[in-house]
Protein backbone atom coordinates (compact mmCIF):
# COMPACT_ATOMS: atom_id res chain seq x y z
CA UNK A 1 -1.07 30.70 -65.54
CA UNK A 2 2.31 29.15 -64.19
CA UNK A 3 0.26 28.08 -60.98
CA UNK A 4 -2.46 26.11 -63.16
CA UNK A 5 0.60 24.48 -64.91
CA UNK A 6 2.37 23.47 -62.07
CA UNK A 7 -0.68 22.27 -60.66
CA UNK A 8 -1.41 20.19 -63.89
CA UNK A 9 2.08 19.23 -64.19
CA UNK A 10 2.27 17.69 -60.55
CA UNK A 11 -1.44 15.59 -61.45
CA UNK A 12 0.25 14.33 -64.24
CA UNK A 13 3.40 12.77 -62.33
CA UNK A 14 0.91 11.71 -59.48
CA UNK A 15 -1.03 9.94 -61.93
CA UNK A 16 1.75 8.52 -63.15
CA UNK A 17 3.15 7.09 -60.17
CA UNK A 18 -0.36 5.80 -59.04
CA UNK A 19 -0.44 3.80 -62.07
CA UNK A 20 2.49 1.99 -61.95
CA UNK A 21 2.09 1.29 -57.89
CA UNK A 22 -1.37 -0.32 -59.16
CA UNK A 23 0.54 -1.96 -62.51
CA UNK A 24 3.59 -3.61 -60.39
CA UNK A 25 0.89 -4.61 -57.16
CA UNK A 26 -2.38 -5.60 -58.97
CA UNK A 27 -2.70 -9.21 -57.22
CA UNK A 28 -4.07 -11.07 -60.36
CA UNK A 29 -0.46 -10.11 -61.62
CA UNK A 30 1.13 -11.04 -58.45
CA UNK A 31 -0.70 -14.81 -58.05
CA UNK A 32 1.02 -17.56 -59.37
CA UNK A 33 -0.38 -19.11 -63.08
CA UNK A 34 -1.49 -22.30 -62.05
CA UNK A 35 -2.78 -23.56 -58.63
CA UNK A 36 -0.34 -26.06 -58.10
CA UNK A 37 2.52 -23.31 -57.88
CA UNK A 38 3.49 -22.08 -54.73
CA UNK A 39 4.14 -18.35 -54.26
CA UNK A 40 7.99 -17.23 -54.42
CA UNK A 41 7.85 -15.14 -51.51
CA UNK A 42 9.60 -16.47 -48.59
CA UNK A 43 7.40 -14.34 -45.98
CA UNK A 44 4.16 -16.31 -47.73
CA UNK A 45 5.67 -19.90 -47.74
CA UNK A 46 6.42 -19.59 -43.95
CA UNK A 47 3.03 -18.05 -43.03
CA UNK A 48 0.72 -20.07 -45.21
CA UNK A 49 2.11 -23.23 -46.74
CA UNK A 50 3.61 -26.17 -45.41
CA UNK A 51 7.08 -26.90 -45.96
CA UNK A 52 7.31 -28.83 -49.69
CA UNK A 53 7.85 -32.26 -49.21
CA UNK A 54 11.40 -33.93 -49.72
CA UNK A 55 10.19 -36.18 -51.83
CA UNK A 56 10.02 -34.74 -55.71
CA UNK A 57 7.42 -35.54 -57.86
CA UNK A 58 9.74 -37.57 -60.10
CA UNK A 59 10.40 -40.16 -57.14
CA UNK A 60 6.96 -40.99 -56.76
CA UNK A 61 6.97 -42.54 -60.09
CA UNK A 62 5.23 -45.49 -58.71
CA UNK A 63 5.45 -47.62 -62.13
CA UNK A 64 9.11 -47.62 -62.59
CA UNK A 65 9.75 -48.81 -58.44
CA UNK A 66 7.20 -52.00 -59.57
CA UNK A 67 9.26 -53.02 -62.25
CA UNK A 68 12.40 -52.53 -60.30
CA UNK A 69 11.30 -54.83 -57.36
CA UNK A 70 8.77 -56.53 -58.61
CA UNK A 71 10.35 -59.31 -60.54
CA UNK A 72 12.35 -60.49 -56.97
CA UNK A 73 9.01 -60.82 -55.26
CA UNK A 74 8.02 -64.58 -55.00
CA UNK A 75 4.70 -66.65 -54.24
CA UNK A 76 5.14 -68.89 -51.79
CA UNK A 77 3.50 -72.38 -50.33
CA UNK A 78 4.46 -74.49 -48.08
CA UNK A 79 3.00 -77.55 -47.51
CA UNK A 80 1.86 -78.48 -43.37
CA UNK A 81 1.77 -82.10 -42.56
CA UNK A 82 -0.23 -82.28 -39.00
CA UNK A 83 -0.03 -85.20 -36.95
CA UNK A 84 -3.98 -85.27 -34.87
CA UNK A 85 -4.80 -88.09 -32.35
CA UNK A 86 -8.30 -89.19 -33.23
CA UNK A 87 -10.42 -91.75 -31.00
CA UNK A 88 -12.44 -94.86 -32.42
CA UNK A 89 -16.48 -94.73 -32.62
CA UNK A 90 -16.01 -96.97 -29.51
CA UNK A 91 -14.41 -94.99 -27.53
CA UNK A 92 -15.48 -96.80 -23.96
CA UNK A 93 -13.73 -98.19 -21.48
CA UNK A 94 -15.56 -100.96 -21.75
CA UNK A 95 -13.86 -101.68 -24.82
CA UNK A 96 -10.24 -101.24 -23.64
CA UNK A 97 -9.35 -104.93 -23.19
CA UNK A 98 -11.04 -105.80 -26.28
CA UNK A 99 -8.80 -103.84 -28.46
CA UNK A 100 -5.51 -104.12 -25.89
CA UNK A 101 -6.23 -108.18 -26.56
CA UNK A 102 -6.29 -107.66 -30.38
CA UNK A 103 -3.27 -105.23 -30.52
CA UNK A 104 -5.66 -102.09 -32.40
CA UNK A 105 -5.11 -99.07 -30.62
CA UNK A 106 -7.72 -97.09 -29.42
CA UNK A 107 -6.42 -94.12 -30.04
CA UNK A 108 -4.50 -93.48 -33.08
CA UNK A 109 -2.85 -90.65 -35.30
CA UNK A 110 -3.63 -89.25 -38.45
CA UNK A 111 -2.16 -87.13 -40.78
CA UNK A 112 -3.85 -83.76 -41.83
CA UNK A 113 -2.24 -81.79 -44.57
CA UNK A 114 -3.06 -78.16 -45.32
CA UNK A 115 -1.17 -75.48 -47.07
CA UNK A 116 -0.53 -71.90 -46.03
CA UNK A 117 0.39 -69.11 -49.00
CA UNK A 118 2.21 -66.02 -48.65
CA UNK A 119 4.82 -63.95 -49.98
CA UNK A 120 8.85 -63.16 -50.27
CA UNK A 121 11.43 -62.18 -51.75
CA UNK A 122 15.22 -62.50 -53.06
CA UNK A 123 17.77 -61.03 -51.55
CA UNK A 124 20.66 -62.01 -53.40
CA UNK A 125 20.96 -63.73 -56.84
CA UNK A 126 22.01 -67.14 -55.51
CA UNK A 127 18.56 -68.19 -54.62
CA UNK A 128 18.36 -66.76 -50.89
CA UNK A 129 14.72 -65.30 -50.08
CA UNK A 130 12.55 -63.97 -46.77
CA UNK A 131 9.44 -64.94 -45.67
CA UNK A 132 7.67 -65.07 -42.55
CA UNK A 133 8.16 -67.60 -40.16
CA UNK A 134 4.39 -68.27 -40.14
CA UNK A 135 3.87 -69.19 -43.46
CA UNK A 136 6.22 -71.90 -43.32
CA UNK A 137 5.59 -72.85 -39.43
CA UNK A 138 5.80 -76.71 -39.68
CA UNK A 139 6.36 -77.38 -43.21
CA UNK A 140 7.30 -80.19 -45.05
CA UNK A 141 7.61 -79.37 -48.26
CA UNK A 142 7.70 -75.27 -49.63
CA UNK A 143 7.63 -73.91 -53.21
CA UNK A 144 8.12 -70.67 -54.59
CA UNK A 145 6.75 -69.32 -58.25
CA UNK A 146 8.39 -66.31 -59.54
CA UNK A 147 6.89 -63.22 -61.75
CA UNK A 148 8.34 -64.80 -64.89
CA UNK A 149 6.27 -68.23 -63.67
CA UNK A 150 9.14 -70.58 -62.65
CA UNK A 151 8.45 -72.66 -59.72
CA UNK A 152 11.66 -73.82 -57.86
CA UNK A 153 11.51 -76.26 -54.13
CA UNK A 154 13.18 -74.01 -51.65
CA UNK A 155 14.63 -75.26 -48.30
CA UNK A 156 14.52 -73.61 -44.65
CA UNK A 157 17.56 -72.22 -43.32
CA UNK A 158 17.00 -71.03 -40.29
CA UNK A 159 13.65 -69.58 -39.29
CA UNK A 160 12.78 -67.06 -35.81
CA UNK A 161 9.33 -67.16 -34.60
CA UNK A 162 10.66 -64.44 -32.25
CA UNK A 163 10.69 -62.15 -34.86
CA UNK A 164 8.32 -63.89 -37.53
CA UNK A 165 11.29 -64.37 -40.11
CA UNK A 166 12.21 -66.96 -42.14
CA UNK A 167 14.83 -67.40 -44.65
CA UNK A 168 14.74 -69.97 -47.72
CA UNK A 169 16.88 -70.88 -50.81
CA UNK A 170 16.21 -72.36 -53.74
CA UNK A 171 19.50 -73.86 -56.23
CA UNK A 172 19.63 -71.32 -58.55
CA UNK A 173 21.56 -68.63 -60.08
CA UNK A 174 21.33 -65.15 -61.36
CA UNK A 175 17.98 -64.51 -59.78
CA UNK A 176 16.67 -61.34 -59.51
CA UNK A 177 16.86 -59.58 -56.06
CA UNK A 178 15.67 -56.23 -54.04
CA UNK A 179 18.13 -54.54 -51.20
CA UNK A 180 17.29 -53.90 -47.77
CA UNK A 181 17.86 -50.42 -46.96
CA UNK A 182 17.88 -48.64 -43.79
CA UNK A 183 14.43 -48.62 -42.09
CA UNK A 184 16.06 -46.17 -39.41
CA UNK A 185 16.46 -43.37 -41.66
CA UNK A 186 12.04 -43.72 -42.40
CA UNK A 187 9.88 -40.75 -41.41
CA UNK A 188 6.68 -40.83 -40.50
CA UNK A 189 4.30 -40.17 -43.97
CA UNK A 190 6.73 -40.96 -46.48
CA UNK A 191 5.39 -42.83 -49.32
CA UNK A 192 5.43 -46.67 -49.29
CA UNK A 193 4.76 -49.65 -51.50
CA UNK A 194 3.83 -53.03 -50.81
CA UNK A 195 4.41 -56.19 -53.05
CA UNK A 196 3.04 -59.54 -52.53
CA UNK A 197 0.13 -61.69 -53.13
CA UNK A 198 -3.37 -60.93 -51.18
CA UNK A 199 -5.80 -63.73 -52.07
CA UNK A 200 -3.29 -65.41 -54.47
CA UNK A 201 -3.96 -62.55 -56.42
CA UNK A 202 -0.38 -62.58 -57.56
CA UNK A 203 2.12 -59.52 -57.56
CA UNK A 204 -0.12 -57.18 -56.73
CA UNK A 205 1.23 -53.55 -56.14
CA UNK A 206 -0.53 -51.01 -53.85
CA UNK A 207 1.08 -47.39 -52.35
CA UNK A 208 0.70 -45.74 -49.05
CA UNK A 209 2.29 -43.93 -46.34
CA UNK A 210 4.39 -44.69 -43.53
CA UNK A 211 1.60 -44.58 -40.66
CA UNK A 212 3.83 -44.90 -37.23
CA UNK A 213 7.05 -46.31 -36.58
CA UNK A 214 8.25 -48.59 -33.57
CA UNK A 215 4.74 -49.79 -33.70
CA UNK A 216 4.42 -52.40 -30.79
CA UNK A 217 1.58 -55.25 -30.16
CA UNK A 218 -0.13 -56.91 -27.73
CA UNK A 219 0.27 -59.93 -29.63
CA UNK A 220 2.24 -61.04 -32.10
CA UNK A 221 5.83 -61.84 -32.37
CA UNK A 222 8.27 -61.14 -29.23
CA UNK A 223 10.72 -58.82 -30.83
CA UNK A 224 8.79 -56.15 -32.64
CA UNK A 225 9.03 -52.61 -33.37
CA UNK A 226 6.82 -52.54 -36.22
CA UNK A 227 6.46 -50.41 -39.28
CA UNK A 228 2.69 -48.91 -39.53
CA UNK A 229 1.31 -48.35 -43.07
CA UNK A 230 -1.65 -47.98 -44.55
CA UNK A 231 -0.51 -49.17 -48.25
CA UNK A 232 -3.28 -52.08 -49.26
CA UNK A 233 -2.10 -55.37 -47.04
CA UNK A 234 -4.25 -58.43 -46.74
CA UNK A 235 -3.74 -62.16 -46.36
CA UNK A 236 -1.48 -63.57 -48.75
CA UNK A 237 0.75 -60.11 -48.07
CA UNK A 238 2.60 -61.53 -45.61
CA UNK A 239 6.06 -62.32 -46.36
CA UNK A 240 5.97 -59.44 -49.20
CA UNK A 241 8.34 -56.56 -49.36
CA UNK A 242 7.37 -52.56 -47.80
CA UNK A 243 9.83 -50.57 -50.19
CA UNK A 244 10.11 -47.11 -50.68
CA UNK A 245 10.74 -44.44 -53.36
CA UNK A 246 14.20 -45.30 -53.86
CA UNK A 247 13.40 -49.30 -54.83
CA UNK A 248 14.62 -50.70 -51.24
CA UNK A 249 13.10 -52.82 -48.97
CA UNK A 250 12.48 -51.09 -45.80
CA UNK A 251 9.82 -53.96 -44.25
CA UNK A 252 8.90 -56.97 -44.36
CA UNK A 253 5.01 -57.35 -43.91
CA UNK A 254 4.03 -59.09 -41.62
CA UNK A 255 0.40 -58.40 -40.09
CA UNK A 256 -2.74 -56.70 -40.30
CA UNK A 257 -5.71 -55.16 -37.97
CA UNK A 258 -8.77 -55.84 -39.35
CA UNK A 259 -12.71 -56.17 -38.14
CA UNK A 260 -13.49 -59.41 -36.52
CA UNK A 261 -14.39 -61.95 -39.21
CA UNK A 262 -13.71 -59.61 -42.42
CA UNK A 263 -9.54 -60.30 -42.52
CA UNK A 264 -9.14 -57.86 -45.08
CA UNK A 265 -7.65 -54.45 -45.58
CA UNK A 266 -9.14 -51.86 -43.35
CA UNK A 267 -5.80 -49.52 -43.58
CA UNK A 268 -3.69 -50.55 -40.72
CA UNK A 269 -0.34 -52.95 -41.55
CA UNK A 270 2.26 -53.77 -39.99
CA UNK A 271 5.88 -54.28 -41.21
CA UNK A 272 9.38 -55.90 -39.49
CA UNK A 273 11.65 -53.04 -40.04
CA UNK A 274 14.75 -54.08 -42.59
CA UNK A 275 17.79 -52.99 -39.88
CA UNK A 276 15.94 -55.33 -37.83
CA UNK A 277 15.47 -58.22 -40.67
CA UNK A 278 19.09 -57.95 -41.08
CA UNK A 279 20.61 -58.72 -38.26
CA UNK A 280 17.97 -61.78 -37.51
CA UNK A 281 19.19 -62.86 -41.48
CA UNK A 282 22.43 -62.43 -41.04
CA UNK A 283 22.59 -65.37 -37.93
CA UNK A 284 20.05 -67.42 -39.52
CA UNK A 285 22.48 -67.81 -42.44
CA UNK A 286 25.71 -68.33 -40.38
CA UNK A 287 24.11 -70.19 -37.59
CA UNK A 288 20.79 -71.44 -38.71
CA UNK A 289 19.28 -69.74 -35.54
CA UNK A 290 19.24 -66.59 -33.89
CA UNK A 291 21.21 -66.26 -30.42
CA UNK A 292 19.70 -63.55 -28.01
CA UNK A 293 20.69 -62.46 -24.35
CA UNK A 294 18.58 -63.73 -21.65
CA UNK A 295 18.30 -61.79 -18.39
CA UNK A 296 15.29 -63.98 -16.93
CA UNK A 297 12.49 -60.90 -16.00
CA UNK A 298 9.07 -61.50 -16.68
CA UNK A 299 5.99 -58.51 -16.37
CA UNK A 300 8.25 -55.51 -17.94
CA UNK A 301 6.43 -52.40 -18.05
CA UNK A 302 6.63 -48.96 -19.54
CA UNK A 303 6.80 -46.24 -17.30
CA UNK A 304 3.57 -43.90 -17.61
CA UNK A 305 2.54 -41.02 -15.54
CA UNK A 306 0.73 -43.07 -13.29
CA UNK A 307 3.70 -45.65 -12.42
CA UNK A 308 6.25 -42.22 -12.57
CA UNK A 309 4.00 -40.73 -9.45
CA UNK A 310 3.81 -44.03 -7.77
CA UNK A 311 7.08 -45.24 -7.84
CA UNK A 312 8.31 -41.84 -6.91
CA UNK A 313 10.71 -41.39 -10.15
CA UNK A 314 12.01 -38.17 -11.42
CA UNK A 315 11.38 -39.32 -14.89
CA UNK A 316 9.04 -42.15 -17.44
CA UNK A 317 12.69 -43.55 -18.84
CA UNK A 318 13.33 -47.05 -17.77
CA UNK A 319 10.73 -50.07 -17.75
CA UNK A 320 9.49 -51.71 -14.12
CA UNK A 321 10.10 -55.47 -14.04
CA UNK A 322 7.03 -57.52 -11.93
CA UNK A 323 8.42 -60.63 -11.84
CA UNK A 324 12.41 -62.24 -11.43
CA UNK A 325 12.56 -66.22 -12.67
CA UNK A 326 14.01 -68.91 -10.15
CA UNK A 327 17.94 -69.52 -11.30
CA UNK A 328 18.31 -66.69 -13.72
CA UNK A 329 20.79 -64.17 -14.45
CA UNK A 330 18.50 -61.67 -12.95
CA UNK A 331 17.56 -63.33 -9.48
CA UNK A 332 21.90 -64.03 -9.26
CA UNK A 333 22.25 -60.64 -10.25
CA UNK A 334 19.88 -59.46 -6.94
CA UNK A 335 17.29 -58.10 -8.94
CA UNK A 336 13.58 -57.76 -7.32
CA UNK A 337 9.97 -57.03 -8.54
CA UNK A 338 9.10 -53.22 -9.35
CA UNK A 339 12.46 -52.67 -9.66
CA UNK A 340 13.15 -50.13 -12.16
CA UNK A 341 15.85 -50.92 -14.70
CA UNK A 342 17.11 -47.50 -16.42
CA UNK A 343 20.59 -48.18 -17.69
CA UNK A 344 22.19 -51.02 -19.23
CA UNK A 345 26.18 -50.94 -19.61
CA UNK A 346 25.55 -47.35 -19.23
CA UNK A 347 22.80 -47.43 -22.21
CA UNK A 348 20.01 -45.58 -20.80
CA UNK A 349 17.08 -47.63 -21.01
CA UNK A 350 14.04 -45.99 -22.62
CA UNK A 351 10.89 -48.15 -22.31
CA UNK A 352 9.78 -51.81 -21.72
CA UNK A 353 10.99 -52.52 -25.86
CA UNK A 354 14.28 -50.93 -25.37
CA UNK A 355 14.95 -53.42 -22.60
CA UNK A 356 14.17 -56.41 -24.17
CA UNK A 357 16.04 -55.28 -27.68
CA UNK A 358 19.27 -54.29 -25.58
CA UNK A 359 19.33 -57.74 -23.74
CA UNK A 360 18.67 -59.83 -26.96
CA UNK A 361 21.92 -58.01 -28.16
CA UNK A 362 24.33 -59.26 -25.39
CA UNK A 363 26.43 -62.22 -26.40
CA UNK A 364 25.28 -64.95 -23.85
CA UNK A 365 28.13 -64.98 -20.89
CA UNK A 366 28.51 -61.73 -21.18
CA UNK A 367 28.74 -59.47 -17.91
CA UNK A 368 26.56 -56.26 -17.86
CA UNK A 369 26.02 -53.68 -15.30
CA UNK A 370 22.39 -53.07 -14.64
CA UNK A 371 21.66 -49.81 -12.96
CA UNK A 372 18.23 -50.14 -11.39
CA UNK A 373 15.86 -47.82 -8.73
CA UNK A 374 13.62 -49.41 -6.22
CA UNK A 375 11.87 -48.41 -2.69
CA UNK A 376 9.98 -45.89 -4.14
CA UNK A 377 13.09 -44.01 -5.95
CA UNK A 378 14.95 -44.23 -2.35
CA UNK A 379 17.50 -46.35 -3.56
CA UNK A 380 19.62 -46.66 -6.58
CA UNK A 381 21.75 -49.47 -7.41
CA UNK A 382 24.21 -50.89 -10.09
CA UNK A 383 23.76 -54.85 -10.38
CA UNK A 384 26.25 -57.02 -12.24
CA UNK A 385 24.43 -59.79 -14.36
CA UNK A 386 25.83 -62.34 -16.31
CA UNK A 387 23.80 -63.01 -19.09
CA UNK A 388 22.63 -66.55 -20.65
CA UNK A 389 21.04 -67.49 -23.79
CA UNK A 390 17.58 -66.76 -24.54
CA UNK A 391 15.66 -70.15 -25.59
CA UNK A 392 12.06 -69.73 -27.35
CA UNK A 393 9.19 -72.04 -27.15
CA UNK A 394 10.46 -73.85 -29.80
CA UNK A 395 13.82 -74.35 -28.39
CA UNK A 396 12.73 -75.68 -25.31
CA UNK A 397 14.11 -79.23 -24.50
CA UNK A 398 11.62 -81.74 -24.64
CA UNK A 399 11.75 -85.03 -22.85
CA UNK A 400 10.36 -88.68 -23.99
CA UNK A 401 10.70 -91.79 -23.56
CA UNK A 402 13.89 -92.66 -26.20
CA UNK A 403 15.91 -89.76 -24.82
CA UNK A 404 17.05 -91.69 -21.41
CA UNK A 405 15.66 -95.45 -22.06
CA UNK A 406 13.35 -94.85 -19.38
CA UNK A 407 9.36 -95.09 -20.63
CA UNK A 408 7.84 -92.99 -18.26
CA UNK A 409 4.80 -93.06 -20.44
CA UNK A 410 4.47 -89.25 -21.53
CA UNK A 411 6.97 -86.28 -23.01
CA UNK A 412 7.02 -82.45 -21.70
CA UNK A 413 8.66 -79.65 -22.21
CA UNK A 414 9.17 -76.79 -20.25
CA UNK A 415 6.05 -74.34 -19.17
CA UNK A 416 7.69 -70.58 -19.95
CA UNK A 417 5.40 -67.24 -20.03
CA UNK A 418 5.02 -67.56 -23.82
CA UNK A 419 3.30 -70.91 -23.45
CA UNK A 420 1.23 -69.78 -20.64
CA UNK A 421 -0.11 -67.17 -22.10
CA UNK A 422 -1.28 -68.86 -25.57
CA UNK A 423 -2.98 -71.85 -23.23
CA UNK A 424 -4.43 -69.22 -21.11
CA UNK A 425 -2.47 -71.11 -17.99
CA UNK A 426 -2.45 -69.15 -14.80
CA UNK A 427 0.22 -71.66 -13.74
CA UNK A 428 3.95 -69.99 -14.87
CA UNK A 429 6.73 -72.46 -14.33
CA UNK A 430 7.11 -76.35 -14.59
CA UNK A 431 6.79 -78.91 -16.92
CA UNK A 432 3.77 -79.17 -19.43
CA UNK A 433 3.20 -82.76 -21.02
CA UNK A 434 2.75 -82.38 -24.13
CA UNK A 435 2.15 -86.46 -25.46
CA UNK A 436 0.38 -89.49 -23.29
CA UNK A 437 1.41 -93.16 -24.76
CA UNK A 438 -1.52 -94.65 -24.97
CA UNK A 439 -1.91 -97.87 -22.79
CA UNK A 440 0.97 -96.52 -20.63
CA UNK A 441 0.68 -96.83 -17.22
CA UNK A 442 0.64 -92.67 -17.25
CA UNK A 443 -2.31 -93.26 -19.29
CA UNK A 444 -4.00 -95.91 -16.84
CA UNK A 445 -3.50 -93.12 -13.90
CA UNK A 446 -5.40 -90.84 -15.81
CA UNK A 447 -2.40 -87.86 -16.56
CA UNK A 448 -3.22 -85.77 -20.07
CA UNK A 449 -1.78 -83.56 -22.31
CA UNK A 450 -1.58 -80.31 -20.80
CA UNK A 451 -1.22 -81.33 -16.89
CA UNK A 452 1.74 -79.50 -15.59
CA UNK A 453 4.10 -81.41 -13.54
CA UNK A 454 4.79 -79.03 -10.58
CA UNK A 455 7.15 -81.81 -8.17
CA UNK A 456 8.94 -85.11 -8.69
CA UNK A 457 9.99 -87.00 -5.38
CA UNK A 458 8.83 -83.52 -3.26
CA UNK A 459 11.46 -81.26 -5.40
CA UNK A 460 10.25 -78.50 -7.15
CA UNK A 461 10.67 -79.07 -11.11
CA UNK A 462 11.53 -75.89 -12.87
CA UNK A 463 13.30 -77.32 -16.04
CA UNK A 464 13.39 -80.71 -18.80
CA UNK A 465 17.09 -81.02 -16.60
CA UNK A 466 15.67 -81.71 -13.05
CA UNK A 467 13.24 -84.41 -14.47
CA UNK A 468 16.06 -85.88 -16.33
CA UNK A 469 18.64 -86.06 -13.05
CA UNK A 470 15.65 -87.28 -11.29
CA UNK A 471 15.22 -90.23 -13.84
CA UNK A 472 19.16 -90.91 -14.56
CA UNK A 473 19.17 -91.91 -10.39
CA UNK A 474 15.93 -94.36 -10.85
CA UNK A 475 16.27 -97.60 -10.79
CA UNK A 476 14.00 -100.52 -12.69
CA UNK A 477 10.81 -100.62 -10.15
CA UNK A 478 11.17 -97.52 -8.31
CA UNK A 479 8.68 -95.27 -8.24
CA UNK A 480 8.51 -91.63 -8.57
CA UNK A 481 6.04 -89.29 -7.31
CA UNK A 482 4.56 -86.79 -8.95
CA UNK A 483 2.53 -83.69 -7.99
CA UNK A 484 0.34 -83.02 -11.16
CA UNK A 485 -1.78 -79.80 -11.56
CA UNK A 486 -4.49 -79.89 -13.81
CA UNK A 487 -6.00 -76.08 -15.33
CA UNK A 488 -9.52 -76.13 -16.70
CA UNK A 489 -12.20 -73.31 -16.73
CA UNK A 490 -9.99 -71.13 -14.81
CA UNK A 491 -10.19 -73.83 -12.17
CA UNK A 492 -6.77 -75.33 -10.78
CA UNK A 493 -6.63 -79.06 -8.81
CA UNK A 494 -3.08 -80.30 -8.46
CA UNK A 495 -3.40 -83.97 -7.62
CA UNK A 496 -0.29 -86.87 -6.75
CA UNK A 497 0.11 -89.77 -9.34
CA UNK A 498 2.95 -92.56 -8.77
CA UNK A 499 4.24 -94.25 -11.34
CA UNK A 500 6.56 -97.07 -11.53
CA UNK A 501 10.07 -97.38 -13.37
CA UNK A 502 9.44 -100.64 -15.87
CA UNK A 503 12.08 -103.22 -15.39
């Protein structure tokens, strides 16, 4: 009898027990309520589920951002007035003395306007906005409408096709603006809005992700690390602010990819990074321009796997240099193709981008050390350079007629990469002419726009300065002699014109 009881007794406790292990472990107990909880237990969150994102669900309250930015966004349109030389239906020589006799040109220019729209934005309350330098490239007159519909004339600053900036004002007060924040402190699939207006469809929000970062182009502007999103962007973006969760502007879009012939949205933007805007802001608004560091290397490459085996280099940091220009900082400095440049002032150089970032940040006349390998990673050497100031296509000196008295019949200015590359010129250095006066005796000896001007006199012309020493030694009726090379169809005939000083 006291057996069967403890036998009972023990049952009952295992029971018991059994129960409450099932009660406390039963997994519909154990599972969150709702599927958009995550479990509690540490050992599940590191085995199963991604880390939560730093980014709450109360700062993706998309609505509220809008209507924080939204009212410093600006339309903008600025009007192009294009100057086109157009020929008579007569155009035969037959016909030249005709119309010389009667004083009608032949030739003659005509004014083509068109207008470009975009996008911008404030960035301070006494009228000071961004755009892109392409929207107002050339413009004679720009206005910019606001959210609350007042239109207001803005005038250019400064402007940087370098960078594809541009920064306006309009003369007002107590406008409403957004802040650039830091674009450094970005990661890689945080959220993202754009602002701006695609197809004049005006202040139109959309939301994405940061795609990439330090994006960089085949074409394009120079100086370019781009921001890659794939928030909504489309013509009539550009300009617009990028701006994240917090309200601040960390881009400035600038460009899309798209399918050939469709320019719209197919996911892939591009954005200048704010830290970036700023600095190229800050000079336009002191100095009107931007002043970058020229070290006079053409052909800088990235090094890759292939080029690390090649050039016999321990590691891919620094960026090969293929070509040193005639009378720059770099050719003084003893620099030489495939050189490998892989500190700056001690900065160690990281890629082809680094390179050209770090010299547009010296102060022209500045002296840098420039630590460099070469003979297949034999030889290692420290170069002093002193560096000059960077000039862009649109700096470039040109030369005419009025600027020395002298009608030589036709204005150039100087033939750098840049220009090469956008006439598809296989021809890197000299002078390109750029305007023939019509009658002139440049004219009569057949030279055109787009001839490059190679020699004067038998001396190589690599700048607008050697043409105009050449010209400031002419006297009335002297001639100079000029070797002229002429690109068409990838074909290249250089040819010798003379042409006489006019009394």
């Amino acid at each position: 009898m006291k057996k069967t009881a403890l036998i009972a007794l023990l049952g009952f406790v295992l029971g018991i027990f059994l129960a409450g292990l099932i009660f406390i472990y039963l997994p519909e107990k154990n599972s969150p309520e709702s599927f958009l909880e995550e479990p509690s237990s540490p050992w599940l969150s590191s085995s199963l589920y991604a880390s939560s994102s730093p980014q709450s669900r109360s700062d993706l309250d998309f609505a509220t951002i809008a209507e924080k930015v939204a009212p410093a966004v600006i339309y903008v349109e600025a009007e192009r007035v294009e100057k086109r030389r157009v020929r008579d239906p007569f155009d035969d020589p037959f016909f030249e003395d005709f119309w010389r006799f009667f004083g009608t040109p032949q030739r003659r220019e005509q004014e083509y306007h068109s207008y470009a729209q975009g996008s911008g934005f404030f960035i301070s309350s006494d009228g000071y906005a961004i755009t892109n330098y392409h929207i107002v490239e050339n413009a004679k007159e720009i206005t910019v409408t606001t959210l609350q519909g007042n239109v207001y004339k803005a005038k250019i600053i400064g402007t940087d096709s370098e960078s594809d900036l541009a920064l306006l004002k309009v003369d007002e007060k107590n406008l409403p603006f957004a802040e650039l924040g830091d674009s450094s402190r970005l990661r890689t699939g945080e959220w993202v809005l754009a602002i701006g207006n695609p197809f004049r469809l005006e202040h139109t929000v959309t939301a994405g992700i940061v795609s990439a970062k330090g994006r960089q182009l085949s074409v394009g502007p120079r100086y370019q690390k781009f921001i890659q999103t794939d928030a909504a962007i489309n013509p009539g973006n550009s300009g617009g602010p990028l701006v994240n969760t917090k309200g601040e502007v960390v881009g400035i879009n600038s460009m899309i990819s798209t399918t050939l012939g469709s320019r719209g949205n197919i996911g892939i933007g591009f954005a200048i990074p704010s830290s970036l805007a700023k600095k190229i802001v800050n000079q336009l608004k002191e100095k009107g321009r931007v002043i970058r560091g020229y070290l006079g290397v053409r052909g800088i490459y990235s090094i890759d796997e292939q080029k690390k085996n090649n050039l016999n280099l321990k590691s891919k940091q620094g960026a090969m240099i293929l070509e040193v220009e005639p009378g720059t900082p770099a050719e003084k400095a003893g620099l030489k193709p495939y050189d490998v440049i892989v500190e700056v002032d001690g900065q160690l150089v990281k890629d082809a981008n680094d390179l050209l970032f770090k010299i547009a940040d010296i102060r022209p006349g500045t002296k840098v050390d420039i630590k460099v390998i070469r003979n297949q990673g034999k030889e290692e050497k420290t170069l002093t350079a002193k560096i000059t100031e960077y000039k862009s296509g649109e700096e470039q000196e040109t030369v005419s007629a009025s600027d020395k008295d002298i009608d030589i019949g036709f204005k150039v200015t100087e033939l750098t990469s840049r220009l090469a590359r956008r006439f598809g010129y296989r021809t890197q250095e000299g002078l390109i002419i750029t305007d023939v006066t019509p009658y002139s005796e440049a004219d009569r000896k057949g030279i055109k726009n787009g001839d490059i001007i190679l020699e004067v006199n038998q001396k190589k012309i690599k700048s607008t300065r050697d043409l105009v020493n050449i010209l400031k030694k002419a006297k009335s009726g002297d001639s100079i002699m000029l070797k002229i090379r002429r690109e068409s169809n990838g074909q290249m005939q250089d040819s010798i014109k003379v042409l006489s000083i006019p009394e």
